[in-house]
N, C-alpha and C. Protein backbone atom coordinates (compact mmCIF):
# COMPACT_ATOMS: atom_id res chain seq x y z
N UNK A 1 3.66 14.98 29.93
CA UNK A 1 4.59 14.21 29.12
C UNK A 1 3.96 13.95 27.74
N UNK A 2 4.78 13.75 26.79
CA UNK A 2 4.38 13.58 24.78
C UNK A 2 4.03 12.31 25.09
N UNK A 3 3.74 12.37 23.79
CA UNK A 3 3.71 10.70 23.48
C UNK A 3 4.81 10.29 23.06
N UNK A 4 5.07 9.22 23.05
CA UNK A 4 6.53 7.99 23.01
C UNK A 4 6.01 7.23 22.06
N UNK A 5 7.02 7.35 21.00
CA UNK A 5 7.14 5.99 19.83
C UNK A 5 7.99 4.93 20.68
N UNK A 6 7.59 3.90 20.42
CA UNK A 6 8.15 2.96 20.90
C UNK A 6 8.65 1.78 19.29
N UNK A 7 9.51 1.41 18.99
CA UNK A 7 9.53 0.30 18.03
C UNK A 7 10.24 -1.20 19.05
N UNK A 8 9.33 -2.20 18.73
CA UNK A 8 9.28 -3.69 19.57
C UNK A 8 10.16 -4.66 18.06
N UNK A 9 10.94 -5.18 18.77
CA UNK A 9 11.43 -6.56 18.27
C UNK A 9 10.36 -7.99 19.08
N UNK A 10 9.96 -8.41 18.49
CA UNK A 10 8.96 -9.34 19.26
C UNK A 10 9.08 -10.62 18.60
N UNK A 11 10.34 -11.40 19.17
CA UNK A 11 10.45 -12.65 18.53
C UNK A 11 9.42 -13.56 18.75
N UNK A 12 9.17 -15.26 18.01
CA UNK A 12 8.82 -16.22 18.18
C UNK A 12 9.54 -17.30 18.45
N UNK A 13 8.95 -18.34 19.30
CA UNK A 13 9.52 -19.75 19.19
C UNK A 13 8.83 -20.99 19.07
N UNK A 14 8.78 -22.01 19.09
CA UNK A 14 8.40 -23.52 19.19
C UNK A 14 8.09 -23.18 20.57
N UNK A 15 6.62 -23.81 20.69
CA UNK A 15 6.32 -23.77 22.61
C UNK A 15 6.04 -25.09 22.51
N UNK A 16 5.14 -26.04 23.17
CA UNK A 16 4.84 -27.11 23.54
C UNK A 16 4.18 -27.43 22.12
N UNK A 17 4.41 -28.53 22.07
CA UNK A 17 2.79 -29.36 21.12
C UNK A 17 3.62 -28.43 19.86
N UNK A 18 4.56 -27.88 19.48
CA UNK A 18 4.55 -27.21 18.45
C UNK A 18 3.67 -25.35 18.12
N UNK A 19 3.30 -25.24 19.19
CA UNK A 19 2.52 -23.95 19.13
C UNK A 19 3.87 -22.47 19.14
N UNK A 20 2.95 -21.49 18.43
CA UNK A 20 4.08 -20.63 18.18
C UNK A 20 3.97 -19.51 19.64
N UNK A 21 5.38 -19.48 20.17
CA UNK A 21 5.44 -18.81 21.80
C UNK A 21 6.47 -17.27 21.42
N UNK A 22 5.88 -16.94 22.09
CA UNK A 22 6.17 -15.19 22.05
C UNK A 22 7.69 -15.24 23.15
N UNK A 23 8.47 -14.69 22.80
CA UNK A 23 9.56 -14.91 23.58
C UNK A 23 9.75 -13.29 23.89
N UNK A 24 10.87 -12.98 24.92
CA UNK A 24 10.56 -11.41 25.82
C UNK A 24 10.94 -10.56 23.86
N UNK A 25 10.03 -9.29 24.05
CA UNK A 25 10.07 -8.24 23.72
C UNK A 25 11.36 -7.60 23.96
N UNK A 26 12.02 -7.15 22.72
CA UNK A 26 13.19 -6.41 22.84
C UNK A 26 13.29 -4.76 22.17
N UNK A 27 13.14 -3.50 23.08
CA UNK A 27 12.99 -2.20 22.48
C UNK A 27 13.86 -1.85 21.61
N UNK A 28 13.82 -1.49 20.62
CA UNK A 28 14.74 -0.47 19.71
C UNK A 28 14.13 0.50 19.60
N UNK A 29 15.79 1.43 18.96
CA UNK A 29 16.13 2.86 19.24
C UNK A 29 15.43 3.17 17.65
N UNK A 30 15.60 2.05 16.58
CA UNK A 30 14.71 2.84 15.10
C UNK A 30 14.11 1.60 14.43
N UNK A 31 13.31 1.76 13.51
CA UNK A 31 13.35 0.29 13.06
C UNK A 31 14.21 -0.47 12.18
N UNK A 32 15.22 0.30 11.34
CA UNK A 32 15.90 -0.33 11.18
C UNK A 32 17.09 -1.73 12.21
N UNK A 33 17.36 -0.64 13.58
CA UNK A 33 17.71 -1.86 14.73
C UNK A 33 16.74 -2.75 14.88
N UNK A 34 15.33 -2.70 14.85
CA UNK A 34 14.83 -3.87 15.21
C UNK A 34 14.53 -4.49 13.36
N UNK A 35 14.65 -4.20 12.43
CA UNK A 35 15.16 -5.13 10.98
C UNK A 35 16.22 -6.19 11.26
N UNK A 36 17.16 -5.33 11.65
CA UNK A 36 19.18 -6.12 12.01
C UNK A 36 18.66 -6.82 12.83
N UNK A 37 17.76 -6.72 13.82
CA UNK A 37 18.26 -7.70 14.88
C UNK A 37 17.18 -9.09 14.32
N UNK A 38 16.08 -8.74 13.63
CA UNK A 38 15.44 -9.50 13.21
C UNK A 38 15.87 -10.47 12.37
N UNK A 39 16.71 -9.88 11.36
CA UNK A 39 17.60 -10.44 10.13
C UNK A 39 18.47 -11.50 11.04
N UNK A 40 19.35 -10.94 11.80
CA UNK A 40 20.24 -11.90 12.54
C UNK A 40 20.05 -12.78 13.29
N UNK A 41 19.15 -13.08 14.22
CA UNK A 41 18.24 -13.50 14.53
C UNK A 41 17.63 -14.57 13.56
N UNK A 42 17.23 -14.42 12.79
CA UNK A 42 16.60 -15.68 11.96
C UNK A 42 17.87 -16.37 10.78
N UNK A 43 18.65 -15.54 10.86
CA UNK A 43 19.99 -16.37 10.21
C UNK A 43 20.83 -17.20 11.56
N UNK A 44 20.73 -16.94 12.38
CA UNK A 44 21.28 -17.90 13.48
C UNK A 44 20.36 -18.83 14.07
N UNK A 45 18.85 -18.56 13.74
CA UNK A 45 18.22 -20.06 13.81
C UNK A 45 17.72 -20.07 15.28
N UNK A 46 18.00 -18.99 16.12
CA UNK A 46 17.09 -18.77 17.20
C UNK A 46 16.13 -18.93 17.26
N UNK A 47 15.35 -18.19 16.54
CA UNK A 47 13.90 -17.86 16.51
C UNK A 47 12.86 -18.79 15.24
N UNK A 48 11.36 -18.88 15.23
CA UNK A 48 11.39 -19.33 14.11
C UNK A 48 10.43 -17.86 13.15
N UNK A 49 10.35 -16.92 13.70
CA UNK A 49 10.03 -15.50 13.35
C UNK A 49 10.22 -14.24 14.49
N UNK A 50 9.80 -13.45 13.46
CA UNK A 50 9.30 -11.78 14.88
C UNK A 50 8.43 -11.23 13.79
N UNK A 51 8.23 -10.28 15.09
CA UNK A 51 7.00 -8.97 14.08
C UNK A 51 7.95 -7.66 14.72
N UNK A 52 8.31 -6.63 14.04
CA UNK A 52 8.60 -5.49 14.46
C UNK A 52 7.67 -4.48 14.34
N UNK A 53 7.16 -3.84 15.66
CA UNK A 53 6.09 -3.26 15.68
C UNK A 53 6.21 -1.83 16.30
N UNK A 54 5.36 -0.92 16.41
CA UNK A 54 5.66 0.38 16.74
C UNK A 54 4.13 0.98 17.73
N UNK A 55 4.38 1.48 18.62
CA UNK A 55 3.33 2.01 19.65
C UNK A 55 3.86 2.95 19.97
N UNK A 56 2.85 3.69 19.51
CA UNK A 56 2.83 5.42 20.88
C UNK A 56 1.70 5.57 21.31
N UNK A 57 2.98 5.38 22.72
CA UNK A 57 1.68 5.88 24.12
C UNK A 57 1.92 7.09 24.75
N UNK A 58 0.88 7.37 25.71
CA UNK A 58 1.39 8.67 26.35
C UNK A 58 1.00 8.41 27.17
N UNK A 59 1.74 7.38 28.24
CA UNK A 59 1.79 7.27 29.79
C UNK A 59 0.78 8.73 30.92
N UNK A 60 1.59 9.71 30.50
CA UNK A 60 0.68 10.59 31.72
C UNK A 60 -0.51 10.85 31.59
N UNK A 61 -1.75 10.50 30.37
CA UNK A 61 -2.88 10.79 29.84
C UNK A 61 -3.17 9.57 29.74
N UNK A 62 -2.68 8.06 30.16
CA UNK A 62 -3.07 6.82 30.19
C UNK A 62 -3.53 6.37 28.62
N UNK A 63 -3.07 7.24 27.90
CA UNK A 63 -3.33 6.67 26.23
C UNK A 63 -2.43 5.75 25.63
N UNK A 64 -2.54 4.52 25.24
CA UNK A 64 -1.83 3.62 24.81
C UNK A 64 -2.87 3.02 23.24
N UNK A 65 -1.13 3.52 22.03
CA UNK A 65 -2.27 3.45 20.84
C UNK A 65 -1.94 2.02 20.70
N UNK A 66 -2.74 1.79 19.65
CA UNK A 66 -2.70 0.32 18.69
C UNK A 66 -1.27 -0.13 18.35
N UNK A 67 -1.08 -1.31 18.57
CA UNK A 67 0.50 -1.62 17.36
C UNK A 67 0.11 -1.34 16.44
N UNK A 68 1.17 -0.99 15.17
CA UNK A 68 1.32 -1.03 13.77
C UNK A 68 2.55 -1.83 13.50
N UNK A 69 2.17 -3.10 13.04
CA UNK A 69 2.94 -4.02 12.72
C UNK A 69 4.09 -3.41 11.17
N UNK A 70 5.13 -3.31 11.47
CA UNK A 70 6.26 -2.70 10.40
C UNK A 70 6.70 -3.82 9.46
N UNK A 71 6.14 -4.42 9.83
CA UNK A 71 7.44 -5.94 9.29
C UNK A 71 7.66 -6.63 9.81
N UNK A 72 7.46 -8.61 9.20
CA UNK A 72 7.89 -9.37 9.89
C UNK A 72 8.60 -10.24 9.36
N UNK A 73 8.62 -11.51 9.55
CA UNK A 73 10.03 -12.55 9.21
C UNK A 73 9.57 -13.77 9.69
N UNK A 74 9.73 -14.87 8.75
CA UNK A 74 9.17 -15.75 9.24
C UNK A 74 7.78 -16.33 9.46
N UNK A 75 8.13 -17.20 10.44
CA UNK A 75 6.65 -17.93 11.08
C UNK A 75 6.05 -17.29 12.09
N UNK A 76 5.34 -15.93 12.09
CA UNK A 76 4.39 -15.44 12.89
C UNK A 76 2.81 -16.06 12.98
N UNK A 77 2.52 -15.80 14.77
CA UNK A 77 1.19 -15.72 15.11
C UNK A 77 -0.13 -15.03 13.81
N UNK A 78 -1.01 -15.82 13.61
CA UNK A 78 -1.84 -15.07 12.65
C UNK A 78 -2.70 -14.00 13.99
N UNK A 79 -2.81 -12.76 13.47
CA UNK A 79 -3.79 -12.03 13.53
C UNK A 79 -4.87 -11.96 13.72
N UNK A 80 -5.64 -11.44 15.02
CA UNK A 80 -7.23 -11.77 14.72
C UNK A 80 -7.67 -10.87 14.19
């Protein structure tokens, strides 16, 4: 099997104490779908950010690359 691009919608929220909580991962088909859904999403006040991110893995060779963060919105997790 190839490797698989994957692009992640990966919202945020308010968790306890105010800490920022990762809410489920949503796949898109390009990144522009995960832009729209990001955009809409923070105009309806759901979320208080996302990161749209992109991974290719190749499951049958157990290779799983790095994210590459595309773009985000908002109040994201800092980075280590």
């Amino acid at each position: 099997m190839a490797a698989r691009e994957q692009i992640i919608f990966q919202p945020y929220t308010r968790g306890k104490r105010g800490a920022i909580a990762a809410a489920p991962a949503i796949a898109c088909r390009t990144q522009g779908e995960a832009q729209r859904r990001a955009d809409k999403a923070m105009e309806a006040g759901r979320f208080i950010g996302a990161h749209i991110v992109r991974v290719v893995n190749d499951e049958a060779a157990g290779d799983y690359g790095e994210p590459e963060v595309l773009g985000l919105v908002g109040v994201v997790p800092e980075a280590n």
